[in-house]
C-alpha atoms as a PDB file:
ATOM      1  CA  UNK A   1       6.052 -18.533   5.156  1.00  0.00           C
ATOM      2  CA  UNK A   2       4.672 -21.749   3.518  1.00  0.00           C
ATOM      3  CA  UNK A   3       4.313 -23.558   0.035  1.00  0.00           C
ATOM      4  CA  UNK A   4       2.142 -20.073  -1.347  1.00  0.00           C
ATOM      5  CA  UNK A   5       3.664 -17.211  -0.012  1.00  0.00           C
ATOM      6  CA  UNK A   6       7.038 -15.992   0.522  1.00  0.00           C
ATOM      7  CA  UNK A   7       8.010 -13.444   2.376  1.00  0.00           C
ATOM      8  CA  UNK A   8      11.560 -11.737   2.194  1.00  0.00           C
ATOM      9  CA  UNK A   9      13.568  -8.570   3.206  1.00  0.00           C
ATOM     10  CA  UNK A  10      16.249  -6.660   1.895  1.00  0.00           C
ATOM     11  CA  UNK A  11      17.254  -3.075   2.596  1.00  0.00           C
ATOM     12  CA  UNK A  12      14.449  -2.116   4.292  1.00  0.00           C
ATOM     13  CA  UNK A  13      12.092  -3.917   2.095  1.00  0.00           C
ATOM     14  CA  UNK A  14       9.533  -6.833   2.520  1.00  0.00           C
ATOM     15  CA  UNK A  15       8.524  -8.448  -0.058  1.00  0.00           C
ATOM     16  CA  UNK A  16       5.272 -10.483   0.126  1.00  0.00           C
ATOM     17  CA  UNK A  17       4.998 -12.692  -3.090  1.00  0.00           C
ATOM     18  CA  UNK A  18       1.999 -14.855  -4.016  1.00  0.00           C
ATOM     19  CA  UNK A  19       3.241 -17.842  -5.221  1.00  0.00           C
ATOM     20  CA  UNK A  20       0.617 -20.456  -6.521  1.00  0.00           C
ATOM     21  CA  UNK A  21       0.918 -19.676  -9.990  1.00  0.00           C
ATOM     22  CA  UNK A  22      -0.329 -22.777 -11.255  1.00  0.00           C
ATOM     23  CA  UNK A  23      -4.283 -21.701  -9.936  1.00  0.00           C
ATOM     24  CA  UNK A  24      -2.592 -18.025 -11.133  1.00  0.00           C
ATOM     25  CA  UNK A  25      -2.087 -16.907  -7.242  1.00  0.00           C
ATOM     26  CA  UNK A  26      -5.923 -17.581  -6.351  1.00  0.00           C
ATOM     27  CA  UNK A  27      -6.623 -18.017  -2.641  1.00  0.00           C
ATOM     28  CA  UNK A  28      -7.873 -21.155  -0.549  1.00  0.00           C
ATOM     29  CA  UNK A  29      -8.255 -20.249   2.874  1.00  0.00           C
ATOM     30  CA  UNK A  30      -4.428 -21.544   3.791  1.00  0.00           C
ATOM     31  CA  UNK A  31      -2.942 -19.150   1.638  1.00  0.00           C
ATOM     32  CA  UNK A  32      -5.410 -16.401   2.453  1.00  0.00           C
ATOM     33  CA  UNK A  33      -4.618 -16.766   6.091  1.00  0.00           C
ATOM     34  CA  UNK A  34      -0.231 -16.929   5.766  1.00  0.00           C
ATOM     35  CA  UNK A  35      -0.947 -13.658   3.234  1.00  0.00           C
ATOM     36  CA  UNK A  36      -2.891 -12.144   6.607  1.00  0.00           C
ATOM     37  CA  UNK A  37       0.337 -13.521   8.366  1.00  0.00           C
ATOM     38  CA  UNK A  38       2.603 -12.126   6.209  1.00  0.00           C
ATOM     39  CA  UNK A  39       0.520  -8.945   6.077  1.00  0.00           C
ATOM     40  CA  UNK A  40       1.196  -8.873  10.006  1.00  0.00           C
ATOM     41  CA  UNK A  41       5.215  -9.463   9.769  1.00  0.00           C
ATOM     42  CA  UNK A  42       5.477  -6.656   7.760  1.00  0.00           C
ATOM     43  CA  UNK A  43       3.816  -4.369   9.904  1.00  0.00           C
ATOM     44  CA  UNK A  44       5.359  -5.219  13.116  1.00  0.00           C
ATOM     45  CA  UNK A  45       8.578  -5.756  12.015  1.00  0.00           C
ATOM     46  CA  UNK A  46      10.474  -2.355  12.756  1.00  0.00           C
ATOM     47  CA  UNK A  47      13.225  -2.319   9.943  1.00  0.00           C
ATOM     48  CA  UNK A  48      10.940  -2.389   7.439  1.00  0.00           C
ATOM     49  CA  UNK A  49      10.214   0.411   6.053  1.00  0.00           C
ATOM     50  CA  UNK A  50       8.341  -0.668   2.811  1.00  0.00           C
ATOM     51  CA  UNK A  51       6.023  -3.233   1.982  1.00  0.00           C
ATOM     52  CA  UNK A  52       5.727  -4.825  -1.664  1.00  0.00           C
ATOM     53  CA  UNK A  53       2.832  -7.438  -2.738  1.00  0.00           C
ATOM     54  CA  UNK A  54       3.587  -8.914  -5.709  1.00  0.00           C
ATOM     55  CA  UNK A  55       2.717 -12.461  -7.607  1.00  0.00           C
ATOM     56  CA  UNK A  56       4.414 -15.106  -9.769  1.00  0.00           C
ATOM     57  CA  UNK A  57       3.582 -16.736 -12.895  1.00  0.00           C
ATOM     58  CA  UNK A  58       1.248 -15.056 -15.463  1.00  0.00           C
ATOM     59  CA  UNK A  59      -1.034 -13.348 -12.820  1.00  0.00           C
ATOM     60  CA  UNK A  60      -0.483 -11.050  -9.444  1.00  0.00           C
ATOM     61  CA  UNK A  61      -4.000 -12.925  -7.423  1.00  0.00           C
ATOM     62  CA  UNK A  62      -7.063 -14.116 -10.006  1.00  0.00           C
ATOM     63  CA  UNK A  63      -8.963 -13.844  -6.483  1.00  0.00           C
ATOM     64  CA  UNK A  64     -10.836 -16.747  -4.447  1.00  0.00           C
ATOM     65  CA  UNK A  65     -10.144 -19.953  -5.864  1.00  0.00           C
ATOM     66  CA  UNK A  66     -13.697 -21.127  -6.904  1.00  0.00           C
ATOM     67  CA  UNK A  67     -12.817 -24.836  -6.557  1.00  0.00           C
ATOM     68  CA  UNK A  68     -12.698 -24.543  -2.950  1.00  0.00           C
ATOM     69  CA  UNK A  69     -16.347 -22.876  -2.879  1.00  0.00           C
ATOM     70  CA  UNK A  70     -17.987 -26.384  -4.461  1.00  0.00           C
ATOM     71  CA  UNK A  71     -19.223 -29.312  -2.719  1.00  0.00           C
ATOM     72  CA  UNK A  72     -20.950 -30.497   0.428  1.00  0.00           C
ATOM     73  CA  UNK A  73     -18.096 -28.780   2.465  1.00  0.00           C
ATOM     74  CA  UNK A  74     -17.670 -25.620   0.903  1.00  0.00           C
ATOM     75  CA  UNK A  75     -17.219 -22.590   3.018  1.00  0.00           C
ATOM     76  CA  UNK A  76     -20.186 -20.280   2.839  1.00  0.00           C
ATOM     77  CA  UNK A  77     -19.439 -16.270   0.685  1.00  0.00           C
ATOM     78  CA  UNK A  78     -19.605 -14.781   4.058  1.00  0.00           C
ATOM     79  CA  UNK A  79     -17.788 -16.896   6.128  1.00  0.00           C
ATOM     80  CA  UNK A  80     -14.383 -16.430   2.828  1.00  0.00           C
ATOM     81  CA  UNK A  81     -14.978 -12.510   2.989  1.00  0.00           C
ATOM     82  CA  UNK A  82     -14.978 -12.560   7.019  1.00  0.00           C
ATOM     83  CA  UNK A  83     -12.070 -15.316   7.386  1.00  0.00           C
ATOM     84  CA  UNK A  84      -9.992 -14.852   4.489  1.00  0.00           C
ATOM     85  CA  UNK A  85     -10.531 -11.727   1.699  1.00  0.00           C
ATOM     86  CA  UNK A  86     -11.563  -8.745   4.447  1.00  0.00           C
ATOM     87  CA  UNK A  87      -9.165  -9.012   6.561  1.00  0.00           C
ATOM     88  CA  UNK A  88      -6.095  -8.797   3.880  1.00  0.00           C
ATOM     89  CA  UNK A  89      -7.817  -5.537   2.968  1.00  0.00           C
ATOM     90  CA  UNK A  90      -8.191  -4.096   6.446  1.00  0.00           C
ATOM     91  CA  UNK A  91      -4.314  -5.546   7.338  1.00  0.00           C
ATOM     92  CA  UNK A  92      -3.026  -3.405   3.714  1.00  0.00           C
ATOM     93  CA  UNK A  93      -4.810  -0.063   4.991  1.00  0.00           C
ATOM     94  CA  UNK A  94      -3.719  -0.403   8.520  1.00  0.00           C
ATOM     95  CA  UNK A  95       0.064  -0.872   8.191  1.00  0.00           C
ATOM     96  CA  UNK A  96       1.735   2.637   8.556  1.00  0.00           C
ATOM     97  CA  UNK A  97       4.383   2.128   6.063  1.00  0.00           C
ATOM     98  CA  UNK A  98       3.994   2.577   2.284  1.00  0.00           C
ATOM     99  CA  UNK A  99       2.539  -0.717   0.577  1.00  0.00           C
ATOM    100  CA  UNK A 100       3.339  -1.266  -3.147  1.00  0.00           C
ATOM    101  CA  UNK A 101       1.287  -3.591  -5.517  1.00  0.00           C
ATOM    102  CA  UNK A 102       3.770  -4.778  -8.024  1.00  0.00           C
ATOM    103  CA  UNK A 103       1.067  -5.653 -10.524  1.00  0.00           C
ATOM    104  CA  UNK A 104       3.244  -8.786 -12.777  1.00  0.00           C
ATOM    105  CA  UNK A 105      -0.276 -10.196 -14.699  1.00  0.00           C
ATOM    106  CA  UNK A 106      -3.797 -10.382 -14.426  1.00  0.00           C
ATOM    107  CA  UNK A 107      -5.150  -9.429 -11.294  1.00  0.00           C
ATOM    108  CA  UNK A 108      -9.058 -10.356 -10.840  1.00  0.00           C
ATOM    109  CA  UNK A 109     -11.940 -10.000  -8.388  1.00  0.00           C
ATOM    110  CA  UNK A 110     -10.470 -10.123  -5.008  1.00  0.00           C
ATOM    111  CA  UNK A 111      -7.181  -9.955  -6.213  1.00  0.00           C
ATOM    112  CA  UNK A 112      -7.758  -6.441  -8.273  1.00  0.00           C
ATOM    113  CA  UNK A 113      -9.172  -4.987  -5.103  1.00  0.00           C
ATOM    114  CA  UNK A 114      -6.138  -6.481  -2.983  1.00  0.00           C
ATOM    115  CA  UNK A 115      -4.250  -4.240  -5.594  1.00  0.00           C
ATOM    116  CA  UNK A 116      -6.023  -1.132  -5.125  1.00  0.00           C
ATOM    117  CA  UNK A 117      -6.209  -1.264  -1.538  1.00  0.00           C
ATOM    118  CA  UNK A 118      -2.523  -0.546  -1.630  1.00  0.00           C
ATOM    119  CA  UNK A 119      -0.630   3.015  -1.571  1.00  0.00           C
ATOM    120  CA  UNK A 120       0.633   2.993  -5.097  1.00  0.00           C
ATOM    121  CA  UNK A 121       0.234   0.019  -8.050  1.00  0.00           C
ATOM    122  CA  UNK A 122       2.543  -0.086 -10.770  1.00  0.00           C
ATOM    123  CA  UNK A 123       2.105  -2.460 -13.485  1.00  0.00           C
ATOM    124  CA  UNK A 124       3.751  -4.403 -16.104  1.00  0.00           C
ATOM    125  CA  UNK A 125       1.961  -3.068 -19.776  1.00  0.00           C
ATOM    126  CA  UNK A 126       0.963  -6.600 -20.530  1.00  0.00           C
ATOM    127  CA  UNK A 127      -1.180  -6.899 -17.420  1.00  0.00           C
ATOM    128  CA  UNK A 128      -4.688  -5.925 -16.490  1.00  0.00           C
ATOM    129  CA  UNK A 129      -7.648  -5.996 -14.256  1.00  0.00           C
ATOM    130  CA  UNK A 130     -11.133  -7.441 -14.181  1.00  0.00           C
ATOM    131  CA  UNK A 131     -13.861  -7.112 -11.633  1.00  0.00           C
ATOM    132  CA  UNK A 132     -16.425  -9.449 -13.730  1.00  0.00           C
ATOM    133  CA  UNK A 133     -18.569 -10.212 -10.299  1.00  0.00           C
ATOM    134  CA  UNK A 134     -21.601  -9.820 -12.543  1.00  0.00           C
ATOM    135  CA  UNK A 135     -20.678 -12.137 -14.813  1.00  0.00           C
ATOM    136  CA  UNK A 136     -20.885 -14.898 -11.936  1.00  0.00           C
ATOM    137  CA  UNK A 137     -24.238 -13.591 -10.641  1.00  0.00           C
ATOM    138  CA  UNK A 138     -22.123 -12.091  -7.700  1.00  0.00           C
ATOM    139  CA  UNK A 139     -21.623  -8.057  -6.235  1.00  0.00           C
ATOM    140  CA  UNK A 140     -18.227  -6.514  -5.740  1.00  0.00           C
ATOM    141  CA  UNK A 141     -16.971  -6.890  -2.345  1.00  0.00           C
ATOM    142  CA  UNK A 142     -14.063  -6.828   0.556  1.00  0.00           C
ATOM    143  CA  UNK A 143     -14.267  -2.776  -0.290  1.00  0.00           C
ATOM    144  CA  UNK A 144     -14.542  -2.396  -4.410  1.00  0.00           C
ATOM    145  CA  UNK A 145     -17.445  -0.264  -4.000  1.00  0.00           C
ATOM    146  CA  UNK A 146     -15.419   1.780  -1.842  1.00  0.00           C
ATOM    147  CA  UNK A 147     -11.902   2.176  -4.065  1.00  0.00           C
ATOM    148  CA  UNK A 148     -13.061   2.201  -7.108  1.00  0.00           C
ATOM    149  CA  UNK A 149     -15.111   5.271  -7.265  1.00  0.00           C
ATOM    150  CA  UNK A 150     -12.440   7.438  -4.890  1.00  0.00           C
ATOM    151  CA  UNK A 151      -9.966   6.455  -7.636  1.00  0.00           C
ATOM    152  CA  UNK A 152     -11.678   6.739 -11.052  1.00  0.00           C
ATOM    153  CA  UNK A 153     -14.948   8.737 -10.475  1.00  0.00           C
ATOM    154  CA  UNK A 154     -18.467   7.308  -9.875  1.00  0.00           C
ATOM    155  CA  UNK A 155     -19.639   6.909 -13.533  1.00  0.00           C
ATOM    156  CA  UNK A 156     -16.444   4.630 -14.481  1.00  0.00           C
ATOM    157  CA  UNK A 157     -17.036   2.777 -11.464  1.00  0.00           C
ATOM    158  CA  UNK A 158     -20.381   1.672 -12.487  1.00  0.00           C
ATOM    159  CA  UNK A 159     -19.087   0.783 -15.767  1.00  0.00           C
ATOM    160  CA  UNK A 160     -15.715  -1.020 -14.787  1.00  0.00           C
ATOM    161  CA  UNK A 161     -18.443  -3.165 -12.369  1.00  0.00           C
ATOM    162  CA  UNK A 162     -21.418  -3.622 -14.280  1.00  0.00           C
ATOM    163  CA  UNK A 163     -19.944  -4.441 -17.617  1.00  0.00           C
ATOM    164  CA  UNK A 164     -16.921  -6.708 -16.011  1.00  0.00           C
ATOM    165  CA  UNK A 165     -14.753  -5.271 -18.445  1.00  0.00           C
ATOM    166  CA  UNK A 166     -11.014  -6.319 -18.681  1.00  0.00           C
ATOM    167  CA  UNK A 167      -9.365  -3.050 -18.254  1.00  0.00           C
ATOM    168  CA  UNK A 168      -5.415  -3.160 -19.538  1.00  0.00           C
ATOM    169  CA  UNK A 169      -2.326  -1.459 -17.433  1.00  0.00           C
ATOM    170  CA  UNK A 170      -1.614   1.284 -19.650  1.00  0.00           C
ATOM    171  CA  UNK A 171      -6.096   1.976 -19.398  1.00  0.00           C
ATOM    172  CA  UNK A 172      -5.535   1.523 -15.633  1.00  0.00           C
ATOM    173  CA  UNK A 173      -3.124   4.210 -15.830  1.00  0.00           C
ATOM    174  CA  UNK A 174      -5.385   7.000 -17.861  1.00  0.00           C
ATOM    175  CA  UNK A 175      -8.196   6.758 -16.171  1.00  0.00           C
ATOM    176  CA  UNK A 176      -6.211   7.161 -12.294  1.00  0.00           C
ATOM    177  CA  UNK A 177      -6.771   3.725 -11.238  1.00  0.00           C
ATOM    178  CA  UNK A 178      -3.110   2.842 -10.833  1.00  0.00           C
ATOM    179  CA  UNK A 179       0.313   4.783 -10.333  1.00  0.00           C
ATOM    180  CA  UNK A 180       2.118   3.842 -13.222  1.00  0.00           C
ATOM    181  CA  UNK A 181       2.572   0.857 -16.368  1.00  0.00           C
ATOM    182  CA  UNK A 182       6.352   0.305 -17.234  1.00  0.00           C
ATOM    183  CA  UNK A 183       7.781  -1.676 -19.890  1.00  0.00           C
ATOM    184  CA  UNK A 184       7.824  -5.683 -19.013  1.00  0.00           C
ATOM    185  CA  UNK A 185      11.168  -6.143 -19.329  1.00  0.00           C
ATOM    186  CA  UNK A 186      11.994  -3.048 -16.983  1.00  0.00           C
ATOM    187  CA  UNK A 187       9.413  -3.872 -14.444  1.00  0.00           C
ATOM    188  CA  UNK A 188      11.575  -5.769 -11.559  1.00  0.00           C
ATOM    189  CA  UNK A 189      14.116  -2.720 -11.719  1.00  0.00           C
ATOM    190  CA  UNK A 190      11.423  -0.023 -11.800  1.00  0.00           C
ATOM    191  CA  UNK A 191       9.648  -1.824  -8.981  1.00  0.00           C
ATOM    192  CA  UNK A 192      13.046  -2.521  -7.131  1.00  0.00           C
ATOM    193  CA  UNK A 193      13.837   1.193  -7.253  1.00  0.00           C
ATOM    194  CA  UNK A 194      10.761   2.787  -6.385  1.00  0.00           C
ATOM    195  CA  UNK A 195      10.625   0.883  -3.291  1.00  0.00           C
ATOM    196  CA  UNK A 196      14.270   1.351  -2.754  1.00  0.00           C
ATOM    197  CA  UNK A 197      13.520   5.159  -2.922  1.00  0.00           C
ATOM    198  CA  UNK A 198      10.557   5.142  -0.649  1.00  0.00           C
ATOM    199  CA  UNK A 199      12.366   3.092   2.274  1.00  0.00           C
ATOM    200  CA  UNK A 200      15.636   6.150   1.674  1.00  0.00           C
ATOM    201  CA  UNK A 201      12.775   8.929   2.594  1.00  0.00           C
ATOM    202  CA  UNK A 202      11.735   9.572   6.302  1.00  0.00           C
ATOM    203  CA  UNK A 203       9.706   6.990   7.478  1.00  0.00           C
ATOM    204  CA  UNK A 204       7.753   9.120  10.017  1.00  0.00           C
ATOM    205  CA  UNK A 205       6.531  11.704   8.033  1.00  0.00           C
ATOM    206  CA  UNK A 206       5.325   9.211   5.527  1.00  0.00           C
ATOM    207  CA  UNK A 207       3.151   7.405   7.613  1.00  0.00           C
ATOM    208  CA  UNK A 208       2.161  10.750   8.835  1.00  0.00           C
ATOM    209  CA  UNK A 209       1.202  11.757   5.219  1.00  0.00           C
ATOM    210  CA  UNK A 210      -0.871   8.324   3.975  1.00  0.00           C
ATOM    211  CA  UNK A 211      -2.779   8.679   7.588  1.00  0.00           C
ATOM    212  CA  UNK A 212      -3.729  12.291   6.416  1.00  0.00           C
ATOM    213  CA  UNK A 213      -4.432  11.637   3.041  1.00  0.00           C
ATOM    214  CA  UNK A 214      -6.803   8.472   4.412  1.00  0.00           C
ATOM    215  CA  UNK A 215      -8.441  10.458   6.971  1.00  0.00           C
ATOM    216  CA  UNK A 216      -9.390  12.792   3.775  1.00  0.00           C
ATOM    217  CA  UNK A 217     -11.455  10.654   2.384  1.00  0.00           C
ATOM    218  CA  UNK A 218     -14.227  10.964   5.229  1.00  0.00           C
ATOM    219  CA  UNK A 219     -12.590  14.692   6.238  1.00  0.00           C
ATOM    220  CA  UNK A 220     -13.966  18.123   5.638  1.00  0.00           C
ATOM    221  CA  UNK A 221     -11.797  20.786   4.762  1.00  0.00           C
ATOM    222  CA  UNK A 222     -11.403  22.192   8.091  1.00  0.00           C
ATOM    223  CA  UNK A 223     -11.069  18.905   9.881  1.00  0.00           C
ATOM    224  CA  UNK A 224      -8.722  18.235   7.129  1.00  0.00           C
ATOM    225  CA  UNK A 225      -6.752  21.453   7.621  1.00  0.00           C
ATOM    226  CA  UNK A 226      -6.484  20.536  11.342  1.00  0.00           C
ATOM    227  CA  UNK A 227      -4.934  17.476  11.187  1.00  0.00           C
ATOM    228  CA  UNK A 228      -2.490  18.286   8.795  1.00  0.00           C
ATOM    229  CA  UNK A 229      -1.344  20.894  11.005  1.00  0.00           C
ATOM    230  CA  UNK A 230      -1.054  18.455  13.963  1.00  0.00           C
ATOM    231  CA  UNK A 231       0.952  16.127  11.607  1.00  0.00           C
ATOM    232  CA  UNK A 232       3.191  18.752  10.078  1.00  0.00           C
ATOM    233  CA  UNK A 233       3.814  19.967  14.442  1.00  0.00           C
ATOM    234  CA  UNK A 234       4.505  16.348  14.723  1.00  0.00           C
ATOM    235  CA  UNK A 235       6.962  16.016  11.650  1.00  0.00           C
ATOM    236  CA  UNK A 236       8.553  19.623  12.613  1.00  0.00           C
ATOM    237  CA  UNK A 237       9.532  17.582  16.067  1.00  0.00           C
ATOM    238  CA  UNK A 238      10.730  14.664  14.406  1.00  0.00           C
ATOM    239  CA  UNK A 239      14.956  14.099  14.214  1.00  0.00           C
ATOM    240  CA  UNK A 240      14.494  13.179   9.993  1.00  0.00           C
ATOM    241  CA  UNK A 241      13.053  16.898   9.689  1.00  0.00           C
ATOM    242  CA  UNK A 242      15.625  18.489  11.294  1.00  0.00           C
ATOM    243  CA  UNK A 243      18.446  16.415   9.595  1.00  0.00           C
ATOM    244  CA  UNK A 244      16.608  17.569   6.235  1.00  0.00           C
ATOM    245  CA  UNK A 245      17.096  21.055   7.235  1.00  0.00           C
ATOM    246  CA  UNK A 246      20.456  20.835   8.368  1.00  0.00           C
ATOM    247  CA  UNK A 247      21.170  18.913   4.753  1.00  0.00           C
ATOM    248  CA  UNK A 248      19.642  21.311   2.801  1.00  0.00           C
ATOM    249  CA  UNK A 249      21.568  24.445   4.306  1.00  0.00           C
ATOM    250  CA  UNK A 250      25.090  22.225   4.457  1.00  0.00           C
ATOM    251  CA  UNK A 251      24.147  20.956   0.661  1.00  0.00           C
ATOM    252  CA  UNK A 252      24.461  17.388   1.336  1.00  0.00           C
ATOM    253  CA  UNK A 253      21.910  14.701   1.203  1.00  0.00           C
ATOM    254  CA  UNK A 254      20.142  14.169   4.208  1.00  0.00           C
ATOM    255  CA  UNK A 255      20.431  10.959   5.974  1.00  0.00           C
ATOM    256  CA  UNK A 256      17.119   9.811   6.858  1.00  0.00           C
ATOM    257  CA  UNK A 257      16.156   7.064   9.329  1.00  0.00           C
ATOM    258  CA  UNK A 258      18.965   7.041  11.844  1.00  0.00           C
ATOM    259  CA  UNK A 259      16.555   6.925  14.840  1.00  0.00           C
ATOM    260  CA  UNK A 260      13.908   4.628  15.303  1.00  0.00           C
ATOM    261  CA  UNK A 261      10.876   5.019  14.182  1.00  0.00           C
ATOM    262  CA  UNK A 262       7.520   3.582  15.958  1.00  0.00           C
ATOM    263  CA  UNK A 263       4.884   3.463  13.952  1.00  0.00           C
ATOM    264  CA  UNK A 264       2.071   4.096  15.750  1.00  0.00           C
ATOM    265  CA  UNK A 265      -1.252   5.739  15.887  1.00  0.00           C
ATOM    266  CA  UNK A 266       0.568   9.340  16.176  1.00  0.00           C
ATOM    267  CA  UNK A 267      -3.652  11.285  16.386  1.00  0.00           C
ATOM    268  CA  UNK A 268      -3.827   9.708  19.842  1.00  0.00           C
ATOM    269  CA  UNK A 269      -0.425  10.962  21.491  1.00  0.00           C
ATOM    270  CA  UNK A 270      -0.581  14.337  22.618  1.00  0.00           C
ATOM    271  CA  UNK A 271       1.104  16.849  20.960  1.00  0.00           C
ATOM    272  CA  UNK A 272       4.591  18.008  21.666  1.00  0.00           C
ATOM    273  CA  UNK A 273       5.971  21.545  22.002  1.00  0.00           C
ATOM    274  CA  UNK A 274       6.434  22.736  18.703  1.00  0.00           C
ATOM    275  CA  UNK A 275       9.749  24.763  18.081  1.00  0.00           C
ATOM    276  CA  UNK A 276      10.359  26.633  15.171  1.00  0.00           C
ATOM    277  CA  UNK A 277       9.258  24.990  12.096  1.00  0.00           C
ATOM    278  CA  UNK A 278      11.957  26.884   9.779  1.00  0.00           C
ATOM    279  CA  UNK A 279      15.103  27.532  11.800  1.00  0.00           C
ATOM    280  CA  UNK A 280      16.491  30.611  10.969  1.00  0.00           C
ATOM    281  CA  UNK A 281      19.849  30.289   8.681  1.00  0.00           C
ATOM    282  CA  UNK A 282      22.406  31.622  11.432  1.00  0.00           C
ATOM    283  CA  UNK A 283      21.719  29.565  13.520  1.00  0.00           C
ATOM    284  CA  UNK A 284      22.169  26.061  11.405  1.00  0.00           C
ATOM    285  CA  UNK A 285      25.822  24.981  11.077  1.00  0.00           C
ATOM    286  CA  UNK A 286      27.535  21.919  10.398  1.00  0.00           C
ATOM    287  CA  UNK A 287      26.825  21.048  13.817  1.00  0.00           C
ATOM    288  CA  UNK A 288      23.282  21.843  13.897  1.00  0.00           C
ATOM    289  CA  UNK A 289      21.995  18.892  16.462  1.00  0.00           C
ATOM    290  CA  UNK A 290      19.272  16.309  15.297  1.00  0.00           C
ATOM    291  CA  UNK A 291      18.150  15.399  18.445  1.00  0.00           C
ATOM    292  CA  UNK A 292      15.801  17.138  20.624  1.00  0.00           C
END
């Protein structure tokens, strides 16, 4: 999309690669505002199923480029979280579709939250993450306080922000901060097929599943159980669920995806009429229609 970010599709796949690797991906406001850009494409664009952020060079994002906040016209902390850092968090939580960090080096203040604001991180083993705010005589920000905790507990939290401690891949892993490390050498083909799996499974009912499992977060269990049971009526209308069933009773693979998908806000359409949710085996044959 310009000189630091490319952005490229294949199979159902964007891929959003920071690529200033000589400043190890950190952001000036240009690049901040093509990632928010980029961030955009991906979640309009209707063949795209999955979304992968990933950097170049020896680091995924090493977070705001510090050069640009010195001098007589340097932008003011609030005015870089509002303009350029907050809204590449918001933009990764609001797309529908399932958002990888492909994790290829360090990634560092705003950069290690970019990371964890997306669905699932993997990791090469040689990289890590660093929130060392406190080091600078700066708090966490653009939502750090608000992943960290919900993904490693309360009590690492405070340590992983107060001491600023580098915390390595295969660490990330332990403690539940990331999906998964793989092997350096494996890490483009691990990422490639993950990805590649995720955009072969139905679209709807996984943006039905990451808005369920983000509405937990601020859900009690009743509230919870409700909307799961809205989303699973949704899903059970859906044409991927009933190719799924018809698959599994003709033992083939299903064939996910044929139709359409819109991703949109699916809690404020009404619900449909909900048919059966398990068809009853008689009555699925080979010809068994998909379509409502």
């Amino acid at each position: 999309m310009n000189k630091y970010i490319n952005y490229s599709k294949s199979n159902g796949i964007a891929t959003i690669t920071l690529q200033r690797s000589l400043a190890y991906n950190s952001l000036n406001h240009e690049m901040a505002i093509d990632f928010q850009r980029a961030l955009d494409k991906a979640g309009a664009e209707s063949d795209v199923r999955v979304v992968v952020i990933t950097g170049t060079g020896k680091a995924f994002c090493a977070g705001q480029d510090l050069n640009e906040m010195v001098g007589p016209k340097a932008p003011s902390i609030k005015t870089v979280l509002t303009n350029n850092h907050d809204p590449i968090v918001r933009k990764i939580r609001s797309i529908k579709k399932p958002v990888i960090a492909a994790v290829n080096g360090v990634a560092a203040g705003a950069g290690a939250v970019f990371a964890l604001a997306c669905d699932l991180v993997i990791a090469t083993e040689s990289s890590s993450f660093i929130q060392a705010f406190s080091n600078i005589g700066l708090t966490p920000g653009s939502g750090s306080t608000h992943f960290l905790p919900r993904l490693v507990g309360i009590q690492k939290a405070m340590a992983i922000l107060l001491l600023g401690e580098k915390i390595s891949a295969i660490e990330a892993e332990r403690i539940g901060m990331i999906y998964k490390w793989v092997k350096d050498e494996t890490y483009e083909n691990e990422v490639h097929q993950l990805a590649l799996h995720l955009s072969q499974l139905p679209a709807h009912s996984l943006m039905l599943t990451k808005m369920a499992l983000n509405q937990s977060w601020s859900n009690d269990l009743e509230n919870q159980i409700s909307l799961e049971n809205d989303f699973k009526c949704m899903a059970g209308e859906s044409d991927d669920y009933h190719e799924g069933i018809n698959a599994f009773f003709t033992k083939r693979k299903p064939q996910f995806n044929k139709h359409k998908t819109h991703y949109q806000d699916s809690t404020t359409q009404p619900l449909p009429p909900v048919r059966p949710l398990f068809p009853t085996k008689n009555k699925v044959d080979s010809n068994f229609s998909m379509v409502s």
